[in-house]
C-alpha atoms as a PDB file:
ATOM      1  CA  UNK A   1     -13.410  28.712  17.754  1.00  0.00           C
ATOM      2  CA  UNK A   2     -11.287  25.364  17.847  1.00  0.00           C
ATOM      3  CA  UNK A   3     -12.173  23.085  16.019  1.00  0.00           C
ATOM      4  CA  UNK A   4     -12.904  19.269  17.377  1.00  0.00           C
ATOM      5  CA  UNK A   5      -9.623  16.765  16.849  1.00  0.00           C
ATOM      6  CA  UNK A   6     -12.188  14.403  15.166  1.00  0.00           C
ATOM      7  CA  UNK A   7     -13.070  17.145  12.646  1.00  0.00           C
ATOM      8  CA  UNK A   8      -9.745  17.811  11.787  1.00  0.00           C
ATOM      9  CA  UNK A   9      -9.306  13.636  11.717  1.00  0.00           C
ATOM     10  CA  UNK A  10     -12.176  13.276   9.422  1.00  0.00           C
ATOM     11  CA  UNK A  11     -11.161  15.933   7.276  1.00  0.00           C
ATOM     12  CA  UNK A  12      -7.095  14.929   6.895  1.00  0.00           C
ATOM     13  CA  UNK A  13      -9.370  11.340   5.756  1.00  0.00           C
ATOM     14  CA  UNK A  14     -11.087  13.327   3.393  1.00  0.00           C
ATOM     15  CA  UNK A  15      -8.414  15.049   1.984  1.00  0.00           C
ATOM     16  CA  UNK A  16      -5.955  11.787   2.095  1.00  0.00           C
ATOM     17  CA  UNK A  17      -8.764   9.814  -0.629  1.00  0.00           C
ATOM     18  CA  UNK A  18      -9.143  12.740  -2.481  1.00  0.00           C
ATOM     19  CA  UNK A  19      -5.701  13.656  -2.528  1.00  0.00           C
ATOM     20  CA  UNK A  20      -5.278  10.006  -3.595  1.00  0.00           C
ATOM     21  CA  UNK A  21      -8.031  10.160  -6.300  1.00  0.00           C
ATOM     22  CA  UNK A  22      -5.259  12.021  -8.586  1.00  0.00           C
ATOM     23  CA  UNK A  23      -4.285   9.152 -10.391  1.00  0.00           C
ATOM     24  CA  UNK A  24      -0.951  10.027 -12.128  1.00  0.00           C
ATOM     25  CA  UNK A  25      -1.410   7.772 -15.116  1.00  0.00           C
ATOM     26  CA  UNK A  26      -4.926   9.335 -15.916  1.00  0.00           C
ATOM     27  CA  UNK A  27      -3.278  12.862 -15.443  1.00  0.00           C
ATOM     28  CA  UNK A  28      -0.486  12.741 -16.987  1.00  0.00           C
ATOM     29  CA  UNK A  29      -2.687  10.534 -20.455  1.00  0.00           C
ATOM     30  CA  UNK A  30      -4.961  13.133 -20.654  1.00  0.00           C
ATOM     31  CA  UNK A  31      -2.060  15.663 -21.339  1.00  0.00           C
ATOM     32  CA  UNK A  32      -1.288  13.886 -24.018  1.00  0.00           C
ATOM     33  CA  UNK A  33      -4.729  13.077 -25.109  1.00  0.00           C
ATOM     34  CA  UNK A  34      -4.825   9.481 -23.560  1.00  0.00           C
ATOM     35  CA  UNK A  35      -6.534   6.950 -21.205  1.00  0.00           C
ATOM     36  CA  UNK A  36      -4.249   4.010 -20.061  1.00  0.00           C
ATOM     37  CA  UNK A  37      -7.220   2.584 -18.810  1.00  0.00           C
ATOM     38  CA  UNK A  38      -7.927   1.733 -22.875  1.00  0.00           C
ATOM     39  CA  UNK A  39      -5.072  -0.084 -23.503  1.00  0.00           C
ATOM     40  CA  UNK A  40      -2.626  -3.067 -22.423  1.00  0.00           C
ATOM     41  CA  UNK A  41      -4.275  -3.894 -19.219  1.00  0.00           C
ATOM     42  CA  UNK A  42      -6.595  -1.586 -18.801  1.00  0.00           C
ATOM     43  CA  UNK A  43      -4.882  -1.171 -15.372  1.00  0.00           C
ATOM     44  CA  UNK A  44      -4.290   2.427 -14.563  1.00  0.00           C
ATOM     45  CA  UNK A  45      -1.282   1.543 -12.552  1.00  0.00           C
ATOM     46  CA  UNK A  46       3.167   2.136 -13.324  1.00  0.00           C
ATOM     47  CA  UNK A  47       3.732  -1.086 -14.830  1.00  0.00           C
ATOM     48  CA  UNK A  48       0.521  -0.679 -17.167  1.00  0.00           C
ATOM     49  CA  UNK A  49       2.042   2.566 -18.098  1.00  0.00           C
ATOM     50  CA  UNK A  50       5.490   1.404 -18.998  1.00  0.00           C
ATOM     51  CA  UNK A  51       4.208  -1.413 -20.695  1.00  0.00           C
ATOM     52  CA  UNK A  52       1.900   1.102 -23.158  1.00  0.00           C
ATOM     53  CA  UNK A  53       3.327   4.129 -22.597  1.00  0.00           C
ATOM     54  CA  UNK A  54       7.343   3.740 -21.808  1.00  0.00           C
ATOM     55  CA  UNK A  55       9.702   4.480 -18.937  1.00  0.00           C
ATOM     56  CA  UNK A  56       9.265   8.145 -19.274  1.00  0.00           C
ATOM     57  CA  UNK A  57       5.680   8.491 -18.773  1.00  0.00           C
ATOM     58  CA  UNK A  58       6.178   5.416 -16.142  1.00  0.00           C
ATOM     59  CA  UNK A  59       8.529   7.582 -14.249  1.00  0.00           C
ATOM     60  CA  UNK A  60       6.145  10.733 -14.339  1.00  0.00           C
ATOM     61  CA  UNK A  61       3.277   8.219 -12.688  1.00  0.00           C
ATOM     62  CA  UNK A  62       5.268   6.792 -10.281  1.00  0.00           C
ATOM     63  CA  UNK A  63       6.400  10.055  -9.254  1.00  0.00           C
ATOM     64  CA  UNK A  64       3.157  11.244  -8.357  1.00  0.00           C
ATOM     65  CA  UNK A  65       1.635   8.322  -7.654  1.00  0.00           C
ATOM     66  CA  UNK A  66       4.046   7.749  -4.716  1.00  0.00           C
ATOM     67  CA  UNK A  67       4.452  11.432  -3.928  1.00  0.00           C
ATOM     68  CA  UNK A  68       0.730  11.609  -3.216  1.00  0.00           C
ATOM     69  CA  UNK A  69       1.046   8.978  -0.655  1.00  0.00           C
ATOM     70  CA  UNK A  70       3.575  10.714   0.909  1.00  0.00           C
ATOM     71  CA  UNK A  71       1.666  14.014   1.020  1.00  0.00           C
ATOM     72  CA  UNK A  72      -1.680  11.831   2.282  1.00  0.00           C
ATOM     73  CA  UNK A  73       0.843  10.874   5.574  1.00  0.00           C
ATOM     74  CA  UNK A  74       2.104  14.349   6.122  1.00  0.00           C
ATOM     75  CA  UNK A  75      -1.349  15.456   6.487  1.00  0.00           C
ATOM     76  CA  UNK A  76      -1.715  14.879  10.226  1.00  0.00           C
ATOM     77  CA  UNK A  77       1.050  16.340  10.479  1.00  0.00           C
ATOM     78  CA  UNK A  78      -0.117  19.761   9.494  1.00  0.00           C
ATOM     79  CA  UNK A  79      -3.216  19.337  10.616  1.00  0.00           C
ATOM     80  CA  UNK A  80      -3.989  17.893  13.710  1.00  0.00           C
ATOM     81  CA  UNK A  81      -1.894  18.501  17.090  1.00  0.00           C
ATOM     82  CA  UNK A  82      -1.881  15.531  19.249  1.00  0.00           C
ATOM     83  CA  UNK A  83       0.656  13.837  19.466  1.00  0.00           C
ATOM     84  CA  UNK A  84      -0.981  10.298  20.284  1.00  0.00           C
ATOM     85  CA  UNK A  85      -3.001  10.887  17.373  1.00  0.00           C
ATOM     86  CA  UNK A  86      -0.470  11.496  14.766  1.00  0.00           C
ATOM     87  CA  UNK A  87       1.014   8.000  14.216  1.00  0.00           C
ATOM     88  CA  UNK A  88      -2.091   6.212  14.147  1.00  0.00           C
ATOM     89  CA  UNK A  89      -3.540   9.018  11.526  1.00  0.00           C
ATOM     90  CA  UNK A  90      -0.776   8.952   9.854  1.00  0.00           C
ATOM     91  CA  UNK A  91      -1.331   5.701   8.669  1.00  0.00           C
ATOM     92  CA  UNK A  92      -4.892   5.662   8.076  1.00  0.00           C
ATOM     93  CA  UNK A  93      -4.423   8.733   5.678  1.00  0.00           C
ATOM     94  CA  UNK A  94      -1.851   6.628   3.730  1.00  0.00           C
ATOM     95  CA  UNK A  95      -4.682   3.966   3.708  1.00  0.00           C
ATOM     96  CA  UNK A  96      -7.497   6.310   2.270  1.00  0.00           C
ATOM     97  CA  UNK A  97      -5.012   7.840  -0.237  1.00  0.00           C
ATOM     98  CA  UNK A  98      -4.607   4.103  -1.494  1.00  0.00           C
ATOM     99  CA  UNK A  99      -7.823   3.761  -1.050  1.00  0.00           C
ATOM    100  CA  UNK A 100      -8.430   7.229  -3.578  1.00  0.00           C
ATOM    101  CA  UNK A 101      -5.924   5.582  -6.019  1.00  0.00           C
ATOM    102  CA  UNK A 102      -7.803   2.206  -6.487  1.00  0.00           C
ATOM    103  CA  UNK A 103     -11.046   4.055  -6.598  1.00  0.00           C
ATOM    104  CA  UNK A 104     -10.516   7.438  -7.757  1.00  0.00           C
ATOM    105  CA  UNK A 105     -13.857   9.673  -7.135  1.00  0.00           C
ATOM    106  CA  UNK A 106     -12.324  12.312 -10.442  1.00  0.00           C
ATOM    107  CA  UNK A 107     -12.008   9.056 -12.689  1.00  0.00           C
ATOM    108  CA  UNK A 108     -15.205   7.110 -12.920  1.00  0.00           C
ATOM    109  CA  UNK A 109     -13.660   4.921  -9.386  1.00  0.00           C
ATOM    110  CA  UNK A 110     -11.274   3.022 -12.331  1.00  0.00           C
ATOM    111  CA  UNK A 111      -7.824   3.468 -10.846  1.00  0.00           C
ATOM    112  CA  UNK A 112      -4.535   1.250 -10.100  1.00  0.00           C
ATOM    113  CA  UNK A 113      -3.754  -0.950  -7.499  1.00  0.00           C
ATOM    114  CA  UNK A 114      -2.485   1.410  -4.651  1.00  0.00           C
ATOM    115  CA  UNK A 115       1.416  -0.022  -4.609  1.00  0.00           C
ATOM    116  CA  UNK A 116       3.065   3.417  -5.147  1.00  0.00           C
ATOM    117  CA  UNK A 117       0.907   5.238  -2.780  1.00  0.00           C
ATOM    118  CA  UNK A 118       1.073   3.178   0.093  1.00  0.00           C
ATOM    119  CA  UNK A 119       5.049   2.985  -0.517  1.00  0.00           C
ATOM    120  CA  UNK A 120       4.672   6.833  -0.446  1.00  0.00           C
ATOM    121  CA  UNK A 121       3.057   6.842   3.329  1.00  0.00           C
ATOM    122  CA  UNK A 122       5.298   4.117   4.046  1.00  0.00           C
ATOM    123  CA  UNK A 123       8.482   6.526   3.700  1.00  0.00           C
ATOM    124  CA  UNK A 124       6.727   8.706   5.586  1.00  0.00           C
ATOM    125  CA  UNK A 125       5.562   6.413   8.917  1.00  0.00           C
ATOM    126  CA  UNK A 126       7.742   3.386   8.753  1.00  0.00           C
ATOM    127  CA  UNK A 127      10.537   4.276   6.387  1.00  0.00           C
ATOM    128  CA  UNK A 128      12.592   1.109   7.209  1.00  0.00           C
ATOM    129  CA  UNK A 129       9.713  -0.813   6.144  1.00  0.00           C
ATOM    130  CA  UNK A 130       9.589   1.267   3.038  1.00  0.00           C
ATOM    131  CA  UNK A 131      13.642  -0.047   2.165  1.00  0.00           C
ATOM    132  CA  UNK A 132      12.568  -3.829   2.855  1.00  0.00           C
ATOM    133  CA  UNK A 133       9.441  -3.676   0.792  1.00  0.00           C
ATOM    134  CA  UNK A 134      11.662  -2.333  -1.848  1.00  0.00           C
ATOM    135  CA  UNK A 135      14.265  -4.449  -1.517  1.00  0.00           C
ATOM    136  CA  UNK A 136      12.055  -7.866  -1.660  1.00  0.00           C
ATOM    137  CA  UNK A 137      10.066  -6.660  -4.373  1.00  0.00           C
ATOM    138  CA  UNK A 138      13.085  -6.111  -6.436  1.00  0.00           C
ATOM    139  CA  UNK A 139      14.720  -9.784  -5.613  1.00  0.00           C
ATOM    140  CA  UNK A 140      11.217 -11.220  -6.691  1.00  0.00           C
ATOM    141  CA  UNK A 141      10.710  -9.159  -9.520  1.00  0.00           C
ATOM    142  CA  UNK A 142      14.276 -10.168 -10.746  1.00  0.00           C
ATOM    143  CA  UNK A 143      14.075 -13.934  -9.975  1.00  0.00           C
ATOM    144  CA  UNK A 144      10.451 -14.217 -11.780  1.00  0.00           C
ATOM    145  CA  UNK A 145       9.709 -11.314 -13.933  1.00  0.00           C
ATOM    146  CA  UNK A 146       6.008 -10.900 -11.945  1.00  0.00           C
ATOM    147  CA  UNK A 147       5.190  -7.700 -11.198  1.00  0.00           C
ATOM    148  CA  UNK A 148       2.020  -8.285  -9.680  1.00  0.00           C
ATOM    149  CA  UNK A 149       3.686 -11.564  -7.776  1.00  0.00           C
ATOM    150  CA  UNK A 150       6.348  -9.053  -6.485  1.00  0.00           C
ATOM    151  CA  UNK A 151       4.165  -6.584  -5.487  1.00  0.00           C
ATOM    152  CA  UNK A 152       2.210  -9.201  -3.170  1.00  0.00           C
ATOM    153  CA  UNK A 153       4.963 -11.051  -1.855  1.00  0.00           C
ATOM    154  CA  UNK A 154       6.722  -7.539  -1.097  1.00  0.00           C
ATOM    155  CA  UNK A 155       3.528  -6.355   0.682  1.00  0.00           C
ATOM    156  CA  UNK A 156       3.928  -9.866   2.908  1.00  0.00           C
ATOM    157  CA  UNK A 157       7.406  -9.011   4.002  1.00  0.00           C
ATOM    158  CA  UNK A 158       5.816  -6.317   6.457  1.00  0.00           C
ATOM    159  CA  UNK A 159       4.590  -8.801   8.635  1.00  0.00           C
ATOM    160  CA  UNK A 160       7.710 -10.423   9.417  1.00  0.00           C
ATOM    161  CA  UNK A 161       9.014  -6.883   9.815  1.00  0.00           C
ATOM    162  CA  UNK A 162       6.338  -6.149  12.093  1.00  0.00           C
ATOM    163  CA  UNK A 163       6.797  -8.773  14.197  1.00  0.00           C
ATOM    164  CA  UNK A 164      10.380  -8.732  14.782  1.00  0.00           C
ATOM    165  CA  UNK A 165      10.080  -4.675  15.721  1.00  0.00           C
ATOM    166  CA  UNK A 166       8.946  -5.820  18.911  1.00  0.00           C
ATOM    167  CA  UNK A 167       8.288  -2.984  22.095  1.00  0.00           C
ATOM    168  CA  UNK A 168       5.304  -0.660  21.935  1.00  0.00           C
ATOM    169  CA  UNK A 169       5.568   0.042  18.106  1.00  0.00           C
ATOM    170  CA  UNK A 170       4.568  -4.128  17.740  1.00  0.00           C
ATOM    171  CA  UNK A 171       0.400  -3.507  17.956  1.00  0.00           C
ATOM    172  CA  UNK A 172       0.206  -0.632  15.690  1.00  0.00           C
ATOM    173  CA  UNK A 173       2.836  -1.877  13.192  1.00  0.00           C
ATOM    174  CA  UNK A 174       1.633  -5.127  12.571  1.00  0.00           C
ATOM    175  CA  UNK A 175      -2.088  -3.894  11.978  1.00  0.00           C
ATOM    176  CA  UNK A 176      -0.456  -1.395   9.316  1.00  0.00           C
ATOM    177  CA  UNK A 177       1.592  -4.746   7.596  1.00  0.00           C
ATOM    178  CA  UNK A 178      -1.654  -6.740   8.102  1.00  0.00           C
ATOM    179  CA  UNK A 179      -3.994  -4.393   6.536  1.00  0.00           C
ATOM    180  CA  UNK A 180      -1.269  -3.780   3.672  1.00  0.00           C
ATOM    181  CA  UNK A 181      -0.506  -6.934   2.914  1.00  0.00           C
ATOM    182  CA  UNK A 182      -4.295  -7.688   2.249  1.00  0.00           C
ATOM    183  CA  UNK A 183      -5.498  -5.183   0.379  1.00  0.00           C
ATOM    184  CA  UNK A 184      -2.043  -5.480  -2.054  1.00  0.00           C
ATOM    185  CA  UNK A 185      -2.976  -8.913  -2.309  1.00  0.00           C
ATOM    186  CA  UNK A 186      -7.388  -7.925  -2.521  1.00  0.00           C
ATOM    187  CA  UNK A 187      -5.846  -5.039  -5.677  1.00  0.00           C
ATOM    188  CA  UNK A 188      -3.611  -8.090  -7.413  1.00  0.00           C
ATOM    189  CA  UNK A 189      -6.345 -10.613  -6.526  1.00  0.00           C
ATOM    190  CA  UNK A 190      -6.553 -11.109 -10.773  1.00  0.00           C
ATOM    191  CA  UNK A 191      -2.887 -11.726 -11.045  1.00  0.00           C
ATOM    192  CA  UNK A 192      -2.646 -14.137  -8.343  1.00  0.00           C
ATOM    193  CA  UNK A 193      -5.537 -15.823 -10.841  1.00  0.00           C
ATOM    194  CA  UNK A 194      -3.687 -15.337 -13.829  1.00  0.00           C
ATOM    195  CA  UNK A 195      -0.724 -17.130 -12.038  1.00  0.00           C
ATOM    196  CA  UNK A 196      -2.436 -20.552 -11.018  1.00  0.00           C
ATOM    197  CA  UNK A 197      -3.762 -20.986 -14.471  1.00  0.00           C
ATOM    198  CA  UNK A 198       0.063 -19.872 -16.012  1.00  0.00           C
ATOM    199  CA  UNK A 199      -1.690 -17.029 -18.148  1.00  0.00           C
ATOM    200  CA  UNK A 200       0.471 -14.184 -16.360  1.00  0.00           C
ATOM    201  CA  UNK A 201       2.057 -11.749 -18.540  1.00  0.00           C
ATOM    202  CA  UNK A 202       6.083 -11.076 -16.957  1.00  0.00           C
ATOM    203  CA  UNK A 203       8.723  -9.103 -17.936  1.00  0.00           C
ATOM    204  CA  UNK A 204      11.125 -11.182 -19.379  1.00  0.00           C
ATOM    205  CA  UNK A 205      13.809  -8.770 -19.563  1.00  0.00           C
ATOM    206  CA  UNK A 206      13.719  -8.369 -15.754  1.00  0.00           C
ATOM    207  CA  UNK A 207      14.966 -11.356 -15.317  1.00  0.00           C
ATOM    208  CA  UNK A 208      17.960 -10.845 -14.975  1.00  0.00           C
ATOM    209  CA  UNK A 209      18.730 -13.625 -11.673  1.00  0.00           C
ATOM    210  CA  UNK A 210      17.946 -17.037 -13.459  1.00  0.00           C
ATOM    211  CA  UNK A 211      20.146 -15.535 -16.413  1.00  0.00           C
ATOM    212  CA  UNK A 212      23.170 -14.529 -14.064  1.00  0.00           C
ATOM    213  CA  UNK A 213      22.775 -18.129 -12.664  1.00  0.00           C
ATOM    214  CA  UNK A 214      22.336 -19.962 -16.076  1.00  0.00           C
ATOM    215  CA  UNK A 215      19.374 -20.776 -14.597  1.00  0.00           C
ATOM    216  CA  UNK A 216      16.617 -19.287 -17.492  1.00  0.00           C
ATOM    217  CA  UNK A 217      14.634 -21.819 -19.199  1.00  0.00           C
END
């Protein structure tokens, strides 16, 4: 019996948000007898977890948190057989997997913010994109010491990138940037508050641009 292509679609979906419902903060805490989600933020997200937790158990999150996303856009892959459908699927699986990681059905729908999972599918289906996300989130996060700013204005670089890809990959990659950049900046919607009324908590330490430059007030 074969089964339908929009079976196997729905259930690569299904699998991507569950897959993407194994929040690696809220594993890893309750090895060690923990919720995340109690503490600092209350964000069950990397930087929460380095800020309460330290760069060890930030690494261990980070790991899986990205890993899953990367597993959610393999899926396809593995599972489903056409060709013209693979892409496309690829990228909605990353999606749900984020999607699993904001609002994990195993932890009460309280999750993180989706960052490190959609970085995940995007090494998988656009791994340039993946480098430059990296890359600007990195330059902001040393400039301001914002995570969440970086995070957003990272997220925003893809549609640049999209749009200077050009050819037949211009259409589908520029929905994917669109539809990442929004929901990074829907998931840090409170930090983007926090910002405009100058109550945003940033690393100071990351800073590390304004001090190279003497330019740290």
């Amino acid at each position: 019996m074969t089964v339908p292509v929009s079976a196997l679609a729905a259930g690569c979906l299904l699998l991507a948000y569950l897959l993407g419902s194994l929040s690696g903060s809220l594993l890893l805490g309750r090895l060690i007898g923990v919720d995340i989600r109690n503490s600092g933020s209350g964000n069950a997200g990397g930087t929460n977890a380095l800020r309460t937790r330290g760069w060890r158990f930030a690494l261990g999150v980070v790991a899986i948190d990205v890993g899953k996303g990367v597993l959610a856009a393999i899926l396809p892959l593995w599972l489903v057989h056409e060709a013209a459908m693979q892409w496309p699927l690829q990228a909605a699986c990353g999606f749900a997997a984020a999607l699993g990681h904001v609002w994990p059905v195993f932890f009460g729908f309280r999750g993180g913010k989706g960052a490190g999972t959609l970085i995940g599918a995007l090494l998988v289906i656009w791994p340039q994109a993946a480098g430059v996300v990296l890359l600007v989130w990195l330059l902001v996060l040393l400039s301001t010491g914002y995570v969440g700013l970086s995070t957003v204005l990272a997220g925003a670089s893809l549609i640049p990138l999209a749009l200077f890809s050009g050819g037949d990959t211009l259409a589908p990659r520029l929905l994917v940037a669109l539809v990442a950049a929004a929901f990074l900046a829907f998931t840090h919607r409170e930090n983007l508050r926090r910002l405009r009324a100058g109550t945003e908590s940033r690393f100071e330490k990351a800073r590390l641009i304004p001090r190279l430059f003497g330019l740290q007030r």
